[in-house]
C-alpha atoms as a PDB file:
ATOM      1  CA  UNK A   1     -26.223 -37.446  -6.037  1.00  0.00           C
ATOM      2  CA  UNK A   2     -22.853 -35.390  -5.702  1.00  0.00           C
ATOM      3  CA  UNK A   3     -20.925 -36.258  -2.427  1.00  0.00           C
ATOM      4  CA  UNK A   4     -19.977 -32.143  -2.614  1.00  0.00           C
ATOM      5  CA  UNK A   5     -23.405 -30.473  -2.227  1.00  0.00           C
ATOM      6  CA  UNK A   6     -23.169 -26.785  -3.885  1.00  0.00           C
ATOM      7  CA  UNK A   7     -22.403 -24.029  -1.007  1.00  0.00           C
ATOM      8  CA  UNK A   8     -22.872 -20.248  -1.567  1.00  0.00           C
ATOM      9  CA  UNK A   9     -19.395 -18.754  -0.604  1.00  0.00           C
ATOM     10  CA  UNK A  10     -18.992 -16.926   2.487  1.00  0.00           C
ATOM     11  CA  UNK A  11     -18.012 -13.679   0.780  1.00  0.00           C
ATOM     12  CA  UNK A  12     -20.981 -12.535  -1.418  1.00  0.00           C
ATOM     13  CA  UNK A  13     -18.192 -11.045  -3.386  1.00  0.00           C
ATOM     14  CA  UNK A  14     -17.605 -14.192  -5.125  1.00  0.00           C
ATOM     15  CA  UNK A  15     -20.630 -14.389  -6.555  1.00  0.00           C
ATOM     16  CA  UNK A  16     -20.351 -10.874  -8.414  1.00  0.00           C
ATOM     17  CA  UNK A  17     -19.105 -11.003 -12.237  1.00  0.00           C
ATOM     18  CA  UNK A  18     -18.342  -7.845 -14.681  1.00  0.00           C
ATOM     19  CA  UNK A  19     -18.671  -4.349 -14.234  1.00  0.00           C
ATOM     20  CA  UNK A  20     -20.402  -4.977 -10.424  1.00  0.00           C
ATOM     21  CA  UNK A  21     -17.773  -6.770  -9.340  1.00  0.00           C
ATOM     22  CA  UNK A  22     -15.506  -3.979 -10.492  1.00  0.00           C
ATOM     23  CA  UNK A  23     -17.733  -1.518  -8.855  1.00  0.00           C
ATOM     24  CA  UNK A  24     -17.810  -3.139  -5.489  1.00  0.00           C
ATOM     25  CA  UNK A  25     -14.470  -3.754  -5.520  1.00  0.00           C
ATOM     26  CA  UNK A  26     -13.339  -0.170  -5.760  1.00  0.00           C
ATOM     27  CA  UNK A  27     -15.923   0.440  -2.810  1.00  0.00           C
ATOM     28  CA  UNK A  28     -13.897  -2.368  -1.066  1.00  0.00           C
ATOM     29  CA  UNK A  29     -10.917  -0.249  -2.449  1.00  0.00           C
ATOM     30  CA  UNK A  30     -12.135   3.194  -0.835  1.00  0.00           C
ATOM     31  CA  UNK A  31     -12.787   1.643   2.343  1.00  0.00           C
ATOM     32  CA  UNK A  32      -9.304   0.621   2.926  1.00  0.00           C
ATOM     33  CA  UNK A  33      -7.872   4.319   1.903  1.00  0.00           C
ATOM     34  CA  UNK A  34      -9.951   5.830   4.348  1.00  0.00           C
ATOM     35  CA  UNK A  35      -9.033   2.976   6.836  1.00  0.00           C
ATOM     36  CA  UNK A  36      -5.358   3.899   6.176  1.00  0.00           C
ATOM     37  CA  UNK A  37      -6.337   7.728   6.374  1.00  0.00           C
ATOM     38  CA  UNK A  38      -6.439   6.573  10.484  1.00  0.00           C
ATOM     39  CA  UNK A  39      -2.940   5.650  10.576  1.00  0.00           C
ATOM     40  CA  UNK A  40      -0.568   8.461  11.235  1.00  0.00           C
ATOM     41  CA  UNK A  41       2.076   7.426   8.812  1.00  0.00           C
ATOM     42  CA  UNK A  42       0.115   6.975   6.356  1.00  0.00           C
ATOM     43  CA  UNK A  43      -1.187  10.596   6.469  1.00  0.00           C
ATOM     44  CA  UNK A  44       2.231  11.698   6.834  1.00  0.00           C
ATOM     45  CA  UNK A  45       3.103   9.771   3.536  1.00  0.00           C
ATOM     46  CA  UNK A  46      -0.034  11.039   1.907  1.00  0.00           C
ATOM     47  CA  UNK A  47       0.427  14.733   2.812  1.00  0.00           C
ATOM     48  CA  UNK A  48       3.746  14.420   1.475  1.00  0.00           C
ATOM     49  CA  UNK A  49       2.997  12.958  -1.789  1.00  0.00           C
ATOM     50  CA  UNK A  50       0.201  15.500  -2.722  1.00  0.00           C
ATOM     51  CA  UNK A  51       3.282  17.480  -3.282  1.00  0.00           C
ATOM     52  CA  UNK A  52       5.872  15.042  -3.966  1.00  0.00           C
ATOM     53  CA  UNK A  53       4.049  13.502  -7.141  1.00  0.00           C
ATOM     54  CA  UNK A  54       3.199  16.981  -8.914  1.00  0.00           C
ATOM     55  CA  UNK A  55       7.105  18.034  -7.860  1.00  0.00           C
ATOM     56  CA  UNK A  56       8.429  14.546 -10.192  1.00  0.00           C
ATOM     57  CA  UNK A  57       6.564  16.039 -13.124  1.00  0.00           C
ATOM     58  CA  UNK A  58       8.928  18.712 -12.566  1.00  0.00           C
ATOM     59  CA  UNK A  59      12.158  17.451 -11.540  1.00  0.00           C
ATOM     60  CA  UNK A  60      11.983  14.363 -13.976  1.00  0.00           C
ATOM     61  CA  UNK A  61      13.650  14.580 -17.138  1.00  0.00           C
ATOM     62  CA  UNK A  62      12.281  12.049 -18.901  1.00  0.00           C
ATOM     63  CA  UNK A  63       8.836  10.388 -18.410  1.00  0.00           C
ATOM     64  CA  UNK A  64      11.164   7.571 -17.227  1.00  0.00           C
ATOM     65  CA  UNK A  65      12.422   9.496 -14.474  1.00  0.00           C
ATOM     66  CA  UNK A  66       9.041  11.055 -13.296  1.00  0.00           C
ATOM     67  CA  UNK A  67       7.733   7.646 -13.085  1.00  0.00           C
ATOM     68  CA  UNK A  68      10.518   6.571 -10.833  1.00  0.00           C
ATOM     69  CA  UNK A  69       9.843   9.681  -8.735  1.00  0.00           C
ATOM     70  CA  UNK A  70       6.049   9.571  -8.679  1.00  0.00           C
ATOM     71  CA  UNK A  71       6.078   5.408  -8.291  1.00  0.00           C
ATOM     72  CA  UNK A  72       8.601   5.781  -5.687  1.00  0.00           C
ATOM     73  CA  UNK A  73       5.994   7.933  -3.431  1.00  0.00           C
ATOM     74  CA  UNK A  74       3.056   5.730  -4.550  1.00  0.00           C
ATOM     75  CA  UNK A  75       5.074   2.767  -3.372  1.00  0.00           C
ATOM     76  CA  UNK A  76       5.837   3.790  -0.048  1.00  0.00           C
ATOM     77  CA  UNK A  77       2.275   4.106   0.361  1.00  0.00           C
ATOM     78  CA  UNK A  78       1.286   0.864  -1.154  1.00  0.00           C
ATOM     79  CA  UNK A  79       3.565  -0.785   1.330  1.00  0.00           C
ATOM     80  CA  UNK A  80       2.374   1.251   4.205  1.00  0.00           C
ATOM     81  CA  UNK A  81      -1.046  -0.336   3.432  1.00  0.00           C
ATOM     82  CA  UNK A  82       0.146  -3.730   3.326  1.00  0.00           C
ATOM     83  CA  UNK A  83       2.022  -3.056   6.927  1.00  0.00           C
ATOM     84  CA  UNK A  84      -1.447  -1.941   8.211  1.00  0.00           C
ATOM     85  CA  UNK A  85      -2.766  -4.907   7.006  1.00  0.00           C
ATOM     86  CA  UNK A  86      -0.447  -7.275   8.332  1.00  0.00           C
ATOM     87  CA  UNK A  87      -0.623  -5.347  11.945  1.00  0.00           C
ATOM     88  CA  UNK A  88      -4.567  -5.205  12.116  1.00  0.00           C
ATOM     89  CA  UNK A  89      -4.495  -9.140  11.064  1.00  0.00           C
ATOM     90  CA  UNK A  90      -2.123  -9.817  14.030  1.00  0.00           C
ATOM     91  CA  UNK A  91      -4.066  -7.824  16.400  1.00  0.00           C
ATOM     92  CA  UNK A  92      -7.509  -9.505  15.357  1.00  0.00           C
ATOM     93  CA  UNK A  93      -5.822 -12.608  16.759  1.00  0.00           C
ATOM     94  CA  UNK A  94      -5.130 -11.369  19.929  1.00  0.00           C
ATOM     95  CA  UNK A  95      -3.134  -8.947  21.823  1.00  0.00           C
ATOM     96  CA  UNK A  96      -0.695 -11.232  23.850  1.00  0.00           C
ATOM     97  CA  UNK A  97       2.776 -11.313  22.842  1.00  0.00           C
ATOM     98  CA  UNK A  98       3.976 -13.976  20.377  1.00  0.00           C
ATOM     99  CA  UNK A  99       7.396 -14.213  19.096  1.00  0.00           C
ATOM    100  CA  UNK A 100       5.447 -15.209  15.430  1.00  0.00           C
ATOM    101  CA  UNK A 101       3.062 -11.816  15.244  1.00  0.00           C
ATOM    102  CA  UNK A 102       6.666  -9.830  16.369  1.00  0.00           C
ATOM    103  CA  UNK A 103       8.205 -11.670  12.996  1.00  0.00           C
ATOM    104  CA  UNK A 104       5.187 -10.345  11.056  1.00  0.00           C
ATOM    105  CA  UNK A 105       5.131  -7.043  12.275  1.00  0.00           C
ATOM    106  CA  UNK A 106       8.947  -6.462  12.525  1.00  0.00           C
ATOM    107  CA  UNK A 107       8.903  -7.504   9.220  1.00  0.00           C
ATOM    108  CA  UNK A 108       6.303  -5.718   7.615  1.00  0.00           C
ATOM    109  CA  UNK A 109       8.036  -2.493   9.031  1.00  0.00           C
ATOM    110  CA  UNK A 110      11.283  -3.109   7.422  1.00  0.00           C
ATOM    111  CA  UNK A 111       9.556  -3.742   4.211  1.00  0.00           C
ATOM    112  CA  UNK A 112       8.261  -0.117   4.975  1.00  0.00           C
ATOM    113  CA  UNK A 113      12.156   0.791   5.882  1.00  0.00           C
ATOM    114  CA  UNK A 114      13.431  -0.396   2.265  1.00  0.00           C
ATOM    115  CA  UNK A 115      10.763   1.306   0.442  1.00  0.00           C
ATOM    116  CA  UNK A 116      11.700   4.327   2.007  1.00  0.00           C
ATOM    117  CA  UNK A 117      15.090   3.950   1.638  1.00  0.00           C
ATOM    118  CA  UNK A 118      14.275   3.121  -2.071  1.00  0.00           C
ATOM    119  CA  UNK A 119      12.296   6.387  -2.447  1.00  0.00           C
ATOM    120  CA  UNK A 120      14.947   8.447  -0.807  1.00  0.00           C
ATOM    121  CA  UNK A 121      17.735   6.829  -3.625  1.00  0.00           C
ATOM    122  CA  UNK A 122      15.482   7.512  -6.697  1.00  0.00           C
ATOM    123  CA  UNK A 123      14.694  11.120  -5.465  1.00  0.00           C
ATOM    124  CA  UNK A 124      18.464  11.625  -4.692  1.00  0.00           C
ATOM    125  CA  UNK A 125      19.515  10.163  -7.904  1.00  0.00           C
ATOM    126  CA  UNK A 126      17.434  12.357  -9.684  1.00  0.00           C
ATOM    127  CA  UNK A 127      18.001  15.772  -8.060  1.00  0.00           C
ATOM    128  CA  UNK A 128      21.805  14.859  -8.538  1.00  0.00           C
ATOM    129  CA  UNK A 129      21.163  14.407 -11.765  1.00  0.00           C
ATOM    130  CA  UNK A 130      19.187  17.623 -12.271  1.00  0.00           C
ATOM    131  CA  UNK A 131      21.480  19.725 -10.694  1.00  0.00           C
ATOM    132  CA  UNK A 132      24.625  18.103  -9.728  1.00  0.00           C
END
């Protein structure tokens, strides 16, 4: 007899394989783009890229450059949602100050920081080159 009896995983999402997996995942997916939807900066960085994406495809030169421009927007979002993520983790464990959950948060906002400021160089860059 095995001293490590077989245990179903907590998250039935283990058990999945193929195509469901896949399926449920993007459900999982979905969830958490509505869940940022909540959160005011990501709106604002949504709203902004529903025009900033189809404006690369016209300011790129190159299809190098639009994906700079267009990846640049996506990233800021991507990082947004990882912010979120880190924030709603902290608060989950409790609401009291901790000089550890300041770390995490203060740093998950600068990560936000450089991705803007890395979205703001490749758009700059671009519209110098364009018209500069």
């Amino acid at each position: 007899m095995s001293s490590h009896p077989e245990r179903e995983p907590v998250n039935a999402q283990k058990l999945r394989t193929g195509a469901s997996r896949m399926w449920h995942a993007l459900g999982y997916s979905m969830a958490g783009l509505r869940s940022g939807w909540g959160e005011t900066a990501f709106r604002q960085e949504a709203l902004a890229a529903l025009v900033m994406v189809p404006l690369a495809f016209w300011i790129g030169q190159s299809w190098v450059e639009t994906a700079l421009l267009a990846g640049s927007v996506l990233l800021v979002m991507m990082v947004e949602l990882l912010n979120t993520g880190i924030e709603t983790a902290i608060d989950r464990i409790g609401p009291e100050w901790h000089d550890l959950s300041k770390r995490a948060k203060d740093m998950g906002s600068a990560a936000v920081l450089l991705s803007l400021l890395l979205c703001a160089g490749i758009w700059l860059a671009a519209a110098w080159a364009r018209w500069a």
